[in-house]
C-alpha atoms as a PDB file:
ATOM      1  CA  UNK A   1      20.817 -40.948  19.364  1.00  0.00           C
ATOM      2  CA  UNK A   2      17.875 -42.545  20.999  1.00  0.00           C
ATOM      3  CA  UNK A   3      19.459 -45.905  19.934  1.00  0.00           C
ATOM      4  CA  UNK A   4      22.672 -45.179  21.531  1.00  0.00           C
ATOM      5  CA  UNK A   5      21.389 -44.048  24.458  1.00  0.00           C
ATOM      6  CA  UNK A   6      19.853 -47.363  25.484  1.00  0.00           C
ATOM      7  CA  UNK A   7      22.600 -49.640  24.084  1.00  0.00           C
ATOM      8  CA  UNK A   8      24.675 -47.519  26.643  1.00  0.00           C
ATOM      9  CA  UNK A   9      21.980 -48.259  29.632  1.00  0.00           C
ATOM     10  CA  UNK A  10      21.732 -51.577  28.769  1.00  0.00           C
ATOM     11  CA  UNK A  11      25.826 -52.741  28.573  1.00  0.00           C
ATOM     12  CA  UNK A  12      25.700 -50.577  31.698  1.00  0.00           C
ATOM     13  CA  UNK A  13      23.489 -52.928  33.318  1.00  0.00           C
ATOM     14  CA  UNK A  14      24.994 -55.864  32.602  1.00  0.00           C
ATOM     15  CA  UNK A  15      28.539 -54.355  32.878  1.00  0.00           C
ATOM     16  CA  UNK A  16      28.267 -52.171  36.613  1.00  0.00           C
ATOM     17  CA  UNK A  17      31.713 -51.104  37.490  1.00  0.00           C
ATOM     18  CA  UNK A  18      33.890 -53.067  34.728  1.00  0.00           C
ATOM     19  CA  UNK A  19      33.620 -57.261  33.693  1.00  0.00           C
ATOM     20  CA  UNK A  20      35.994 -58.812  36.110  1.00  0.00           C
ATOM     21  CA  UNK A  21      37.466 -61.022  33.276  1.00  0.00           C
ATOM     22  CA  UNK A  22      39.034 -57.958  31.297  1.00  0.00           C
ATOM     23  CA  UNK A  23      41.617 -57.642  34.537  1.00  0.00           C
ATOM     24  CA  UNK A  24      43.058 -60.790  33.471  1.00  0.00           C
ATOM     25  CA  UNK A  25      41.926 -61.101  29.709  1.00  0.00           C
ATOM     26  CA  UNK A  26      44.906 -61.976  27.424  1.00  0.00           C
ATOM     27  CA  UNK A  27      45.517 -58.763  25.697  1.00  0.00           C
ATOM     28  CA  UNK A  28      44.400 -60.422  21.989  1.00  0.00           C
ATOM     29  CA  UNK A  29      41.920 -60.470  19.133  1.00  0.00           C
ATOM     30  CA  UNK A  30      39.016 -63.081  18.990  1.00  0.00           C
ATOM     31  CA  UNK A  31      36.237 -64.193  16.275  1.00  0.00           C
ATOM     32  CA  UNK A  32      33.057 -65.538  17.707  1.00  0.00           C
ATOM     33  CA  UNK A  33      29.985 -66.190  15.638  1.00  0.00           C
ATOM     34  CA  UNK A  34      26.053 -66.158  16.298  1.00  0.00           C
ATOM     35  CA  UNK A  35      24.480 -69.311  15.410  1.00  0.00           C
ATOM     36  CA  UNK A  36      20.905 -70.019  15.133  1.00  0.00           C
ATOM     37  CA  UNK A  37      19.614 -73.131  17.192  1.00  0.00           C
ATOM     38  CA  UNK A  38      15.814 -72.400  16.058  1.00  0.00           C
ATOM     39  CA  UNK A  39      13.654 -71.069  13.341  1.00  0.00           C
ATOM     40  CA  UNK A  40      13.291 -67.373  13.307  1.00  0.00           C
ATOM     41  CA  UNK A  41      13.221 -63.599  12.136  1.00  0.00           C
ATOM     42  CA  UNK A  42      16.568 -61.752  12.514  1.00  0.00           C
ATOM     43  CA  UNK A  43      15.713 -58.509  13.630  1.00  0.00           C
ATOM     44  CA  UNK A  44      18.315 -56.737  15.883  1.00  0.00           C
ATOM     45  CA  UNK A  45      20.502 -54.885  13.413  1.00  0.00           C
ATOM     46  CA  UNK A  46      20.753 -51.554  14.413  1.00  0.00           C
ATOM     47  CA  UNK A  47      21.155 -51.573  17.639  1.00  0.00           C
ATOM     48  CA  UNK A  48      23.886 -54.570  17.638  1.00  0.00           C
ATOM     49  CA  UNK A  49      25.723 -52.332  15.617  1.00  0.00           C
ATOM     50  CA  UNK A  50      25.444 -49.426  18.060  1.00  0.00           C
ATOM     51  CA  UNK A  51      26.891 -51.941  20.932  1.00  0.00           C
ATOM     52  CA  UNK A  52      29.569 -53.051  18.072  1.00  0.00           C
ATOM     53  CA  UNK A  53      30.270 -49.010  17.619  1.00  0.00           C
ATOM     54  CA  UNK A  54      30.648 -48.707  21.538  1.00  0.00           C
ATOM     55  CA  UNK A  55      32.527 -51.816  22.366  1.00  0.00           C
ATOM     56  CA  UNK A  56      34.935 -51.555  19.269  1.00  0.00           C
ATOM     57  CA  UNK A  57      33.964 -54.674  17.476  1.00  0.00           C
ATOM     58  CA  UNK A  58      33.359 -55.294  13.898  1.00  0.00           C
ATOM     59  CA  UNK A  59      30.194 -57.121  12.897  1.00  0.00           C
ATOM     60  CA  UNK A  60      30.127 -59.158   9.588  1.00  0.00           C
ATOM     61  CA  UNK A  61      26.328 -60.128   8.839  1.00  0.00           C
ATOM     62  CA  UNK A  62      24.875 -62.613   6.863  1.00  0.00           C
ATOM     63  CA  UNK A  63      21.290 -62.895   7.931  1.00  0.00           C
ATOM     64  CA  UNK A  64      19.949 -58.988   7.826  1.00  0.00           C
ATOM     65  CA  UNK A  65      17.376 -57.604   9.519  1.00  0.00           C
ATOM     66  CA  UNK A  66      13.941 -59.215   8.116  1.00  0.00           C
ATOM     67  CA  UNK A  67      15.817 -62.650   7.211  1.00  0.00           C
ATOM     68  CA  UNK A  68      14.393 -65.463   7.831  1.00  0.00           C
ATOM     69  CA  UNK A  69      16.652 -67.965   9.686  1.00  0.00           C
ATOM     70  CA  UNK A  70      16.705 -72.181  10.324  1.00  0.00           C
ATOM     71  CA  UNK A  71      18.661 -74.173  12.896  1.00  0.00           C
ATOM     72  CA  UNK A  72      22.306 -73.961  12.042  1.00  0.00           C
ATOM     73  CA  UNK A  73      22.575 -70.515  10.259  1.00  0.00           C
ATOM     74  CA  UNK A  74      25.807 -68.364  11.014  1.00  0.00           C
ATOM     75  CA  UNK A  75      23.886 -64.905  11.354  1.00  0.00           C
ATOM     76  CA  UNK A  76      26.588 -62.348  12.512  1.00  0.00           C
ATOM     77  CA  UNK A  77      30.761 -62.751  12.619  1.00  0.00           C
ATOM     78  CA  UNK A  78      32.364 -60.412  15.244  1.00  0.00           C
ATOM     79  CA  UNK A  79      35.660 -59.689  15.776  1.00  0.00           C
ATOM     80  CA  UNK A  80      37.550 -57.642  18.435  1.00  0.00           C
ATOM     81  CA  UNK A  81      39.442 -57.856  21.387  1.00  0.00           C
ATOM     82  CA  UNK A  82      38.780 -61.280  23.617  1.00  0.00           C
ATOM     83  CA  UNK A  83      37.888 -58.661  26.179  1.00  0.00           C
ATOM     84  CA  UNK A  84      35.532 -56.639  24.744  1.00  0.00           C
ATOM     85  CA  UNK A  85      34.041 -59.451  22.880  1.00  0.00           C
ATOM     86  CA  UNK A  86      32.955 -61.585  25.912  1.00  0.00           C
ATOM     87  CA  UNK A  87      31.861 -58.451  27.919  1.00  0.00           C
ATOM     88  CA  UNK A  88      29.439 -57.406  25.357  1.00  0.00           C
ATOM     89  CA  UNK A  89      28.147 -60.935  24.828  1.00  0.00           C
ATOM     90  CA  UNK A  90      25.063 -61.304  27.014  1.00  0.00           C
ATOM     91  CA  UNK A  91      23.923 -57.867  25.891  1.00  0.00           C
ATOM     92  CA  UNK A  92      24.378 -58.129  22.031  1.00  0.00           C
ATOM     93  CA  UNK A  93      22.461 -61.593  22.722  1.00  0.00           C
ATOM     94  CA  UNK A  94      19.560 -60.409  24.454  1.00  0.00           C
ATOM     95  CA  UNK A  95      19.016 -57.581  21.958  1.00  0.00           C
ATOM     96  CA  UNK A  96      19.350 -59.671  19.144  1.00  0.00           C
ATOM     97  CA  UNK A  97      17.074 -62.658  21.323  1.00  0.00           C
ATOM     98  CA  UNK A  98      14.331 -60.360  22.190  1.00  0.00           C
ATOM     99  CA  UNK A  99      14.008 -58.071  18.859  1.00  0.00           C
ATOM    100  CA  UNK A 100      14.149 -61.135  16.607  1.00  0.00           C
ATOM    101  CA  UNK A 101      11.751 -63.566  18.741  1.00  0.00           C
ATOM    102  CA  UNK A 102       9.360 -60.519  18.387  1.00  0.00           C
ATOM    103  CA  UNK A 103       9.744 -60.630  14.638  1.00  0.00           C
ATOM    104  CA  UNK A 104       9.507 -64.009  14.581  1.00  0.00           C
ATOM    105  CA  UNK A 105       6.429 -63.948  16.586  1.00  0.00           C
ATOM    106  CA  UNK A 106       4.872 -61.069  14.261  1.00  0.00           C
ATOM    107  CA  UNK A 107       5.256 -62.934  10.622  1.00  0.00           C
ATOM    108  CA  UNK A 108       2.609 -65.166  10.787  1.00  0.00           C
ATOM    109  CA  UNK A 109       0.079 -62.544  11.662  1.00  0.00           C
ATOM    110  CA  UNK A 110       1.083 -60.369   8.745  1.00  0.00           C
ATOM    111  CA  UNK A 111       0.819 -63.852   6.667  1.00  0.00           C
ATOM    112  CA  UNK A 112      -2.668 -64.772   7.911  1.00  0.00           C
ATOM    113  CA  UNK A 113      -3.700 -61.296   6.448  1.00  0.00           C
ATOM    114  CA  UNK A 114      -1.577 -61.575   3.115  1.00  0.00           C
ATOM    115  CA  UNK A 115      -4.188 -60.675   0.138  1.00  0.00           C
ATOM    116  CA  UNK A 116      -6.950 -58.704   2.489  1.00  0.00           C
ATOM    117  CA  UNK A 117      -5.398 -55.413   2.437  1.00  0.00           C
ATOM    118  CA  UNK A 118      -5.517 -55.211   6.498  1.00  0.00           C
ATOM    119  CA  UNK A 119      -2.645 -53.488   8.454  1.00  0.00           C
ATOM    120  CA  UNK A 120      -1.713 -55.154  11.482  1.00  0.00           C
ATOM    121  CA  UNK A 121      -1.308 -52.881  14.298  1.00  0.00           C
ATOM    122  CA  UNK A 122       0.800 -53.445  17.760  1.00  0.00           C
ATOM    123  CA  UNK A 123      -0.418 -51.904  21.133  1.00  0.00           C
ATOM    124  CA  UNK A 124       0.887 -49.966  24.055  1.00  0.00           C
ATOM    125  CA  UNK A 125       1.282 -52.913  25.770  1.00  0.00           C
ATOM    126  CA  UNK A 126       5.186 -52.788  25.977  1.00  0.00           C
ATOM    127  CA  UNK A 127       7.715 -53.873  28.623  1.00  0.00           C
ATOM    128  CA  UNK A 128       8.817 -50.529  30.774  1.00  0.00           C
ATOM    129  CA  UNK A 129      11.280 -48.520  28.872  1.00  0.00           C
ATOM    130  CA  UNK A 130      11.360 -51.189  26.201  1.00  0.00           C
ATOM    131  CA  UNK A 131       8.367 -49.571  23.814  1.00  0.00           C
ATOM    132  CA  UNK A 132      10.931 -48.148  20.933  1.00  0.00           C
ATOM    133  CA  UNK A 133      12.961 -51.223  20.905  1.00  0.00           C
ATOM    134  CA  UNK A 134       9.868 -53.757  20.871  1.00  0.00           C
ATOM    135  CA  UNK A 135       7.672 -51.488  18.220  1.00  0.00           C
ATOM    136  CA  UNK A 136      10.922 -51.594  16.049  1.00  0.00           C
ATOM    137  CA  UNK A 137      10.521 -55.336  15.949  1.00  0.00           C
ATOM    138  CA  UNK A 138       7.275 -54.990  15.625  1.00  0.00           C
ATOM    139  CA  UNK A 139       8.124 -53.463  12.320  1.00  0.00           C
ATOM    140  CA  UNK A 140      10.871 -55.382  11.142  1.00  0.00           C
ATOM    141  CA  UNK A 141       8.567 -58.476  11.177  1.00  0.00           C
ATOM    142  CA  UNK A 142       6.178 -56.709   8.896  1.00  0.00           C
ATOM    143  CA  UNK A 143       3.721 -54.977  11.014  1.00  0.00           C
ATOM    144  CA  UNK A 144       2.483 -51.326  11.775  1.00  0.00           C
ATOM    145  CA  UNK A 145       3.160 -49.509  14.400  1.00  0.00           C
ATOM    146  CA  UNK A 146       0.085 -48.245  16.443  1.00  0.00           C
ATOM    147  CA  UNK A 147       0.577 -44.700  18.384  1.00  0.00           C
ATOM    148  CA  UNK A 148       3.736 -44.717  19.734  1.00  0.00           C
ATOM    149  CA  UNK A 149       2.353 -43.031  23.452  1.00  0.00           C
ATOM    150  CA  UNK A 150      -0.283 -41.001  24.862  1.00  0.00           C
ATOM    151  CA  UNK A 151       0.754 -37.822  22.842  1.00  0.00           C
ATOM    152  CA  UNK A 152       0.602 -38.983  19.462  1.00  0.00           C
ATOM    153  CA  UNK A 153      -2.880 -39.308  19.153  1.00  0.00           C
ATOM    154  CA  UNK A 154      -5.884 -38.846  21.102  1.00  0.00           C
ATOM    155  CA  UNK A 155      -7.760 -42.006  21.927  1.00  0.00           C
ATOM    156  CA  UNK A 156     -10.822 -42.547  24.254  1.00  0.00           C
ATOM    157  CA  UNK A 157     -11.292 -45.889  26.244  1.00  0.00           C
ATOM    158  CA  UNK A 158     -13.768 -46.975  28.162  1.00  0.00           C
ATOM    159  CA  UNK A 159     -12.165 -45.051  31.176  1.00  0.00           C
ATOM    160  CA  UNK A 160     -11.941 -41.662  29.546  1.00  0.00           C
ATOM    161  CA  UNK A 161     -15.242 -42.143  28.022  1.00  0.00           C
ATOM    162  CA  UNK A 162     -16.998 -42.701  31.941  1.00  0.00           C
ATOM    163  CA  UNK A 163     -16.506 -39.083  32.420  1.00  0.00           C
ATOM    164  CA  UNK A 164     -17.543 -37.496  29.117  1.00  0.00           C
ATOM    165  CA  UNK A 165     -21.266 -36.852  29.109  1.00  0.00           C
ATOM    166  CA  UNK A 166     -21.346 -35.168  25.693  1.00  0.00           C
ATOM    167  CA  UNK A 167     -19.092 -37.033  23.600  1.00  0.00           C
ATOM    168  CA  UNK A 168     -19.581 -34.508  20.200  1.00  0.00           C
ATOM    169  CA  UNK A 169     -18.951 -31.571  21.978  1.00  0.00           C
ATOM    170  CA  UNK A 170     -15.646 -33.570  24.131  1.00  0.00           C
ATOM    171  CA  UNK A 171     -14.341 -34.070  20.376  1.00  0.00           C
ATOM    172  CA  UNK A 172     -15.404 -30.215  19.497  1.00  0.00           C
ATOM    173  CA  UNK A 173     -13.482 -28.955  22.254  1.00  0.00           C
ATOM    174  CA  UNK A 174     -10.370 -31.628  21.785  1.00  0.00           C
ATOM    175  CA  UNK A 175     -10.096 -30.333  17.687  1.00  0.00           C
ATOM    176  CA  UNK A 176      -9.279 -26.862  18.914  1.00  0.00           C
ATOM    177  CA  UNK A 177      -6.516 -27.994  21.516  1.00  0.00           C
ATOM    178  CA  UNK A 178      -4.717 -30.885  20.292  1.00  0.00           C
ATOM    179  CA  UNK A 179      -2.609 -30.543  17.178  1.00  0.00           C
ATOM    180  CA  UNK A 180      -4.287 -30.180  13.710  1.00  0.00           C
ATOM    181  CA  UNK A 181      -2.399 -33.497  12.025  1.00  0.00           C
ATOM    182  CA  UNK A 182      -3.798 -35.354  15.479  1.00  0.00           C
ATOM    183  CA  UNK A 183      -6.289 -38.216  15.026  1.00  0.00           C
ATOM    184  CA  UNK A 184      -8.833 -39.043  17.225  1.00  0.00           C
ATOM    185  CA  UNK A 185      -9.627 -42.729  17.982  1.00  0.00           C
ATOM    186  CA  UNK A 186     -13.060 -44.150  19.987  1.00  0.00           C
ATOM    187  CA  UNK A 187     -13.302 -47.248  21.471  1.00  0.00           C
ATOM    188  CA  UNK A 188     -16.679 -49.281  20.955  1.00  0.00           C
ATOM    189  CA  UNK A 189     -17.878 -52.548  22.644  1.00  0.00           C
ATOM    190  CA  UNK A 190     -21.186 -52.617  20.624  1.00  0.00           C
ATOM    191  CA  UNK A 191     -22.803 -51.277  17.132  1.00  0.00           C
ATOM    192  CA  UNK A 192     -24.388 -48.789  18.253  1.00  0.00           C
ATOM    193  CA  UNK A 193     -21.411 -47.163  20.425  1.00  0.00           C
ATOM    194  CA  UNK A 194     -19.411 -47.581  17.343  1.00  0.00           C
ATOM    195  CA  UNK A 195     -21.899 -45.594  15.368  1.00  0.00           C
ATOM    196  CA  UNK A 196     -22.848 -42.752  18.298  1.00  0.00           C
ATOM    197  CA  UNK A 197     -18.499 -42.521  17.596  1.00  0.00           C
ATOM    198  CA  UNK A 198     -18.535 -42.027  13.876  1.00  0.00           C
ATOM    199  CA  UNK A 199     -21.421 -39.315  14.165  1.00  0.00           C
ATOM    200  CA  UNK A 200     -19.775 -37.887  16.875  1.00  0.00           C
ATOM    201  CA  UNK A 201     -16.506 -37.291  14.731  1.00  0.00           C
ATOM    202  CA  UNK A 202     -13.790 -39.792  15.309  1.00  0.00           C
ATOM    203  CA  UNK A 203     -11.420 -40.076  12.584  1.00  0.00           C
ATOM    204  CA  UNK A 204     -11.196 -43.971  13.718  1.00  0.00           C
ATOM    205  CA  UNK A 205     -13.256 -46.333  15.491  1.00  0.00           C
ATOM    206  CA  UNK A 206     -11.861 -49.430  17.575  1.00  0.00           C
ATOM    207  CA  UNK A 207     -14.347 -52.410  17.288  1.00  0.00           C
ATOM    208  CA  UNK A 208     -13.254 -53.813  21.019  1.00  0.00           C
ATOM    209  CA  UNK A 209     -13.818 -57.238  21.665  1.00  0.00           C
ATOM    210  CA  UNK A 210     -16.974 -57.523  19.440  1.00  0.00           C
ATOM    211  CA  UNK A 211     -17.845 -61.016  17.623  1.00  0.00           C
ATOM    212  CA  UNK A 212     -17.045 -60.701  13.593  1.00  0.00           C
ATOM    213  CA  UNK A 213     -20.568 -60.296  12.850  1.00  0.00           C
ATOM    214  CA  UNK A 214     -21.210 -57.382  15.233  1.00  0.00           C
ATOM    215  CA  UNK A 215     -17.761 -55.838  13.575  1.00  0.00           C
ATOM    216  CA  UNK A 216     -19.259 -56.759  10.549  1.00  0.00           C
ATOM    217  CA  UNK A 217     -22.837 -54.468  11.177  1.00  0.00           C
ATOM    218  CA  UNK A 218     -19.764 -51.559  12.011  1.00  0.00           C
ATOM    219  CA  UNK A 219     -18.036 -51.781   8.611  1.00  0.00           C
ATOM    220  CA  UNK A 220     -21.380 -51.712   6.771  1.00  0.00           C
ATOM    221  CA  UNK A 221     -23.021 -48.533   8.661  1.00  0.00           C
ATOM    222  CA  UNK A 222     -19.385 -46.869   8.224  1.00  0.00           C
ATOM    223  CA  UNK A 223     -19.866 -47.396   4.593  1.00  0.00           C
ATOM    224  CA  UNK A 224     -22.953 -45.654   4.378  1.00  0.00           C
ATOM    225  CA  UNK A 225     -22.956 -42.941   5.956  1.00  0.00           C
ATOM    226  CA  UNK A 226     -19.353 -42.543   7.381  1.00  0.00           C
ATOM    227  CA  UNK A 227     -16.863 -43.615   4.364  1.00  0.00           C
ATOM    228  CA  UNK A 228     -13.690 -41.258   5.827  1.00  0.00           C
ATOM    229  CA  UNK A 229     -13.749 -42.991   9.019  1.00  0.00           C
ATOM    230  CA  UNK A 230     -11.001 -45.791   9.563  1.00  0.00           C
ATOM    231  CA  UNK A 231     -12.467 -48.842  11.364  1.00  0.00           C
ATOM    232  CA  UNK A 232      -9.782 -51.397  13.530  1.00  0.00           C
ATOM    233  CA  UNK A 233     -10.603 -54.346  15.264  1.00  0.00           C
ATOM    234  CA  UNK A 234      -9.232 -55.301  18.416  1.00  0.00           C
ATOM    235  CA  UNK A 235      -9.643 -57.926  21.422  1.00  0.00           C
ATOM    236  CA  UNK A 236      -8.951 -61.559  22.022  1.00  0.00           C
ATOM    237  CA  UNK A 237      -7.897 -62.043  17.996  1.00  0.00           C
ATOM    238  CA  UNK A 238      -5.543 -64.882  17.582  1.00  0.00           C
ATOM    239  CA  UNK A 239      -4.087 -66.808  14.689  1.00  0.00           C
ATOM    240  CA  UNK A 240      -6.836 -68.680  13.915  1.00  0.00           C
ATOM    241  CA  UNK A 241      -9.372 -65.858  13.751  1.00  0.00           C
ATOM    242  CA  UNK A 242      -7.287 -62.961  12.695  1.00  0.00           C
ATOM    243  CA  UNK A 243      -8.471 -64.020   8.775  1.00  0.00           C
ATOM    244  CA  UNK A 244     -12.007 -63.907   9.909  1.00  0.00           C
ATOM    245  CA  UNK A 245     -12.133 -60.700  11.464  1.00  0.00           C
ATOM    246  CA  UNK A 246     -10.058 -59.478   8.615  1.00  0.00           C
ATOM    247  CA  UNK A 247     -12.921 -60.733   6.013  1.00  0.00           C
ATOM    248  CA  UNK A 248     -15.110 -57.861   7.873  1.00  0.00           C
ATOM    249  CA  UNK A 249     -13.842 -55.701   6.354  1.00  0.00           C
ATOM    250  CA  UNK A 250     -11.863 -53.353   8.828  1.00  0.00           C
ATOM    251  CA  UNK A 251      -9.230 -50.892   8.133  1.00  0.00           C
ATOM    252  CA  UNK A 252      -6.464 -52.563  10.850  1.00  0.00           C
ATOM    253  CA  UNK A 253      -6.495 -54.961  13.526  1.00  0.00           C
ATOM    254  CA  UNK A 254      -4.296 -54.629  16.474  1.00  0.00           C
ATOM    255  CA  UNK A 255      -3.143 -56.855  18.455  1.00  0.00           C
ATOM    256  CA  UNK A 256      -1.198 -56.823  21.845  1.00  0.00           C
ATOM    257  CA  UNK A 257      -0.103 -60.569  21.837  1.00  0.00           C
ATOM    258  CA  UNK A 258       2.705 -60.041  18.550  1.00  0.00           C
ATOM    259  CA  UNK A 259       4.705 -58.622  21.210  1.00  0.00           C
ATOM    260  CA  UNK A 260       4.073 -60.398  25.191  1.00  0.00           C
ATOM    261  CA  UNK A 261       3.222 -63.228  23.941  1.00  0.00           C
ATOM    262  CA  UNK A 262       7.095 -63.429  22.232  1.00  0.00           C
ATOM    263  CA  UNK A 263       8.531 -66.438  23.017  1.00  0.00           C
ATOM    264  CA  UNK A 264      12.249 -65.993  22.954  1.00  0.00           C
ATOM    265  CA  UNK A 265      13.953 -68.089  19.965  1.00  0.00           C
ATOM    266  CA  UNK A 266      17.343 -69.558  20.562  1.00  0.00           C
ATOM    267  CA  UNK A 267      20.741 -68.110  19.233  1.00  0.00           C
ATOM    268  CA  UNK A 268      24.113 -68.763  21.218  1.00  0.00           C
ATOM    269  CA  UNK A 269      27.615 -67.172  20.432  1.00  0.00           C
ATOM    270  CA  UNK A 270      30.153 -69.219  19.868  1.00  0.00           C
ATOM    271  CA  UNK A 271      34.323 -68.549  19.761  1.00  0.00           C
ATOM    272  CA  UNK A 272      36.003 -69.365  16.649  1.00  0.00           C
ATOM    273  CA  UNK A 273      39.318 -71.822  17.495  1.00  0.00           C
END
């Protein structure tokens, strides 16, 4: 339903009070086909065939969600009414545009860790009203999902953790009024704040911003004395240093650029003569 929902807002957006061209459409059935002018990660699937399932078309796929695609590739047929076809066009594009350049953007990352048994994470750092649609991408090029909002699990920044004087009685108190199955997850900027986090019970401890080494001292004082506690490593990790952080031996690292740092690959529909 949630799927639905925002295929509806978004043709509505594009759409207003009715596409102009369907008053004088000729009243007959057209084939147009998406066509890859760029390397890329097809990701898009569901939701195109929600829009399909609204606008009465019929999609025919040959690249699936997860493909891999090159320049030239036929990835969808659709067939319908001229009318419906062309007023769906911008929207099925920029779904299928934006999911699939976030795919696209995501596989490397999940390559650079292949072999160190890491989980790459996404962030909260979503476009308004765009977090289930961009997290789904997230997935569909191979990485994890990080909490989805605020009330999925309990996590304590350097903001929330200004006003808490007594952090292991804060985390006493949260056990007994947030939900049993809920996690609770510090962030640390040095060593020693990530192990005042571990003895003060987190169930995971974010290694912000802190060089490998430091990350490093963190994964070897969590083995020691804190082996159920899941270590992740965010802050400023790109490409080229993702490996290295993940040689630390963390849990997870997240990262916020897999998604606004997308840059938008390039598809285009064209009508079958």
């Amino acid at each position: 339903m949630i799927i639905q929902e925002f295929v509806k807002e978004v043709l509505l957006e594009d759409i207003g009070r009715g596409d102009l061209f369907g008053r004088v459409a000729p009243k007959r059935e057209a084939t147009a086909q998406i066509v890859a002018k760029s390397e890329g990660i097809v990701a898009g699937q569901p939701y195109l065939e929600a829009l399909a399932k609204f606008c009465n078309l019929r999609l025919y796929w040959f690249k699936r969600d997860g493909d891999t695609f090159v320049p030239g590739d036929v990835l969808l047929k659709i067939d319908g009414m001229a009318a419906d076809l062309l007023a769906a066009e911008r929207t099925l594009l920029n779904m299928l545009l934006h999911a699939s350049s976030i795919a696209t953007q995501v596989r490397p990352y999940v390559k650079a860790l292949e072999g160190t048994g890491v989980l790459l994470l996404d962030t909260r750092k979503t476009r308004p009203m765009l977090r289930n649609f961009e997290k789904y991408a997230v997935r569909i090029g191979g990485a994890v999902n990080h909490r989805m909002g605020l009330d999925d699990a309990l996590m304590l920044k350097d903001t929330h953790l200004s006003l808490i004087d007594d952090l292991e009685a804060f985390i006493q108190e949260a056990r007994r009024q947030i939900p049993f199955t809920t996690k609770i997850e510090i962030e640390c900027e040095s060593v020693e704040d990530a192990v005042r986090a571990m003895q003060a019970g987190a169930d995971i401890v974010m290694c912000d911003n802190m060089a490998p080494e430091a990350i490093a001292e963190a994964v070897k004082a969590r083995n020691a004395d804190y082996p159920g506690v899941l270590l992740e490593a965010s802050g400023n990790i790109t490409l080229e240093t993702i490996r290295q952080v993940a040689r630390t031996g963390v849990d997870a690292i997240s990262s916020g650029a897999i998604i606004h740092q997308s840059r938008w690959i390039d598809l285009s529909m064209k009508m079958a003569m």
